[in-house]
C-alpha atoms as a PDB file:
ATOM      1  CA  UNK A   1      54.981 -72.234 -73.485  1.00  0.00           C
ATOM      2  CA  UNK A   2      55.467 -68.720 -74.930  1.00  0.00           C
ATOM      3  CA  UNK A   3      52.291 -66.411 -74.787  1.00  0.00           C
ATOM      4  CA  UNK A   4      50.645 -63.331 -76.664  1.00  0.00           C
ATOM      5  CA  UNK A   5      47.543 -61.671 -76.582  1.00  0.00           C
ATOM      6  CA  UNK A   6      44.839 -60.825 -79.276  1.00  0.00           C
ATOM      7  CA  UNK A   7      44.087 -56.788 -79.687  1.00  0.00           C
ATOM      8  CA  UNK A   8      40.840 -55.932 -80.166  1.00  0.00           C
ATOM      9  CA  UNK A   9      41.752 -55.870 -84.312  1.00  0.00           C
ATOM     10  CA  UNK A  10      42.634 -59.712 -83.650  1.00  0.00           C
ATOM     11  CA  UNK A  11      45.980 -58.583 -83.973  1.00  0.00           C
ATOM     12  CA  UNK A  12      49.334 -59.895 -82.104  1.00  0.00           C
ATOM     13  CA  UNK A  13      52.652 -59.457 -82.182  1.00  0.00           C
ATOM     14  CA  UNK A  14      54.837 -62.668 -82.645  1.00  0.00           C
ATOM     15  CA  UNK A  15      57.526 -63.346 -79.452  1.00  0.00           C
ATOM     16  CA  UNK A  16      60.714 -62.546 -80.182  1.00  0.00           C
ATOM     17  CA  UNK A  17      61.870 -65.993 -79.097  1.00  0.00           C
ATOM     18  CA  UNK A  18      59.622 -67.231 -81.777  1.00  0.00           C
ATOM     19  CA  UNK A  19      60.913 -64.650 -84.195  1.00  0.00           C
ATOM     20  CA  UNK A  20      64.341 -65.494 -83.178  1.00  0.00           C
ATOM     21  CA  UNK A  21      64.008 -69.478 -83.695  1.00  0.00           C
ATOM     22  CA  UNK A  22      62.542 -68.969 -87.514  1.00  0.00           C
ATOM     23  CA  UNK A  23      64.220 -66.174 -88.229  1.00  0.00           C
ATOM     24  CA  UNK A  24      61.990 -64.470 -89.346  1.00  0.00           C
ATOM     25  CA  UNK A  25      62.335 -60.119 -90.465  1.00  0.00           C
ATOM     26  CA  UNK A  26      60.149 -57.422 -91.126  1.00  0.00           C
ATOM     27  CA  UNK A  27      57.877 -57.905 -94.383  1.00  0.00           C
ATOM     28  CA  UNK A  28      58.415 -61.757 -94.442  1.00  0.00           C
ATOM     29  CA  UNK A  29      55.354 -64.477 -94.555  1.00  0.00           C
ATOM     30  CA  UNK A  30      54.372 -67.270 -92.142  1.00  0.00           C
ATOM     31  CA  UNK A  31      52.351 -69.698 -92.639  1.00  0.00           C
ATOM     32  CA  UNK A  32      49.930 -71.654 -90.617  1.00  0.00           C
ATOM     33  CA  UNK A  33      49.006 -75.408 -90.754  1.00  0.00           C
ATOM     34  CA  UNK A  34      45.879 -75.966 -88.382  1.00  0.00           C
ATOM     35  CA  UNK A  35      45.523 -80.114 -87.228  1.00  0.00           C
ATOM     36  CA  UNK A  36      43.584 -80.772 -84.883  1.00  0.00           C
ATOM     37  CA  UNK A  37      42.608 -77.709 -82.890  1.00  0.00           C
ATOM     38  CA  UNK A  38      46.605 -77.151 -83.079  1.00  0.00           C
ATOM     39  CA  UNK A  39      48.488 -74.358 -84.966  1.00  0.00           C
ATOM     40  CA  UNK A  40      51.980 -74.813 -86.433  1.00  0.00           C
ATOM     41  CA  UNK A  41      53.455 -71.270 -87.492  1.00  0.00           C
ATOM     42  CA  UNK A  42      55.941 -71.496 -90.212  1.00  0.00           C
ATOM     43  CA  UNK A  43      58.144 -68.966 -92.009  1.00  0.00           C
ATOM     44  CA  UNK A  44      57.334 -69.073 -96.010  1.00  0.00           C
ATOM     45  CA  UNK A  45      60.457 -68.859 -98.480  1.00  0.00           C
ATOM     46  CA  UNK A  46      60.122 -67.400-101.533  1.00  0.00           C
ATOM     47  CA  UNK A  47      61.420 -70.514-103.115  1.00  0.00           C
ATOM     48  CA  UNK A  48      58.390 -72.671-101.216  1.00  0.00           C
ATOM     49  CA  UNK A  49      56.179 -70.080-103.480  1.00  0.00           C
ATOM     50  CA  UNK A  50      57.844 -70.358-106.909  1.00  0.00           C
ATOM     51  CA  UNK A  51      58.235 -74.560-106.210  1.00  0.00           C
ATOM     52  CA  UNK A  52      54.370 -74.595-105.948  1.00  0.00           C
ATOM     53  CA  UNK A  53      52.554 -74.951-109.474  1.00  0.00           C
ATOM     54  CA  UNK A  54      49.318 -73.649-108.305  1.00  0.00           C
ATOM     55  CA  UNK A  55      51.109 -70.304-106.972  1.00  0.00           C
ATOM     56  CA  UNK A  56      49.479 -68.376-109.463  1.00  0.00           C
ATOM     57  CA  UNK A  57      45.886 -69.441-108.463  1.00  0.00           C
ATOM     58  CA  UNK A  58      45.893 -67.420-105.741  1.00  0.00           C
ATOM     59  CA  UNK A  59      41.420 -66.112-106.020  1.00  0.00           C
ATOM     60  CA  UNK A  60      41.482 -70.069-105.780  1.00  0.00           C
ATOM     61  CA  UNK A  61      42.809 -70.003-102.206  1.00  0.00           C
ATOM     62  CA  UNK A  62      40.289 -68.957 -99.796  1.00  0.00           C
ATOM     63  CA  UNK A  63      39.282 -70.438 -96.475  1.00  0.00           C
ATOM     64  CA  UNK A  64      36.520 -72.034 -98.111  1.00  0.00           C
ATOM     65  CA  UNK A  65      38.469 -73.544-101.257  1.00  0.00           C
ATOM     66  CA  UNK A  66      41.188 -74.628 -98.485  1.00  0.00           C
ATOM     67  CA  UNK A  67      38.338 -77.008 -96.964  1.00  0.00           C
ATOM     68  CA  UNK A  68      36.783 -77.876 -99.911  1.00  0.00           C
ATOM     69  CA  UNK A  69      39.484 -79.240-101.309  1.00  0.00           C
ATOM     70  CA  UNK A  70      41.671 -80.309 -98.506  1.00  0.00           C
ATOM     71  CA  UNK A  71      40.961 -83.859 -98.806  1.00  0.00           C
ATOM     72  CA  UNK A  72      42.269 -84.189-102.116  1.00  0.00           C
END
């Protein structure tokens, strides 16, 4: 298992092993899928954005509007 800590701003910084594995680079997005008291950190192409329709919505995508409407 590959550990980092929380800074008192809730802040960490991402392994390099992990970094490594999704190649990920200064100024790119990850994502994060949360099942089941279990994270999955992804990195987030640009083409993953322009493929979804509802890109544009984006004061549509809070925490609250990703429960609300997460069974549907």
């Amino acid at each position: 298992m590959i550990r980092s800590r929380l800074t008192s701003k809730s802040q960490t910084t991402i392994p390099q092993a992990v970094r490594a594995t999704l190649g990920l680079q200064p100024g790119d997005e990850i994502g994060y899928v949360v099942e089941n008291g279990q994270v999955i950190l992804t990195r987030v192409s640009a083409a993953a954005e322009q493929d979804d329709p509802f890109a544009t919505f984006s004061e549509w995508n809070s925490v609250a509007d990703q429960h609300a409407y997460a069974g549907l």
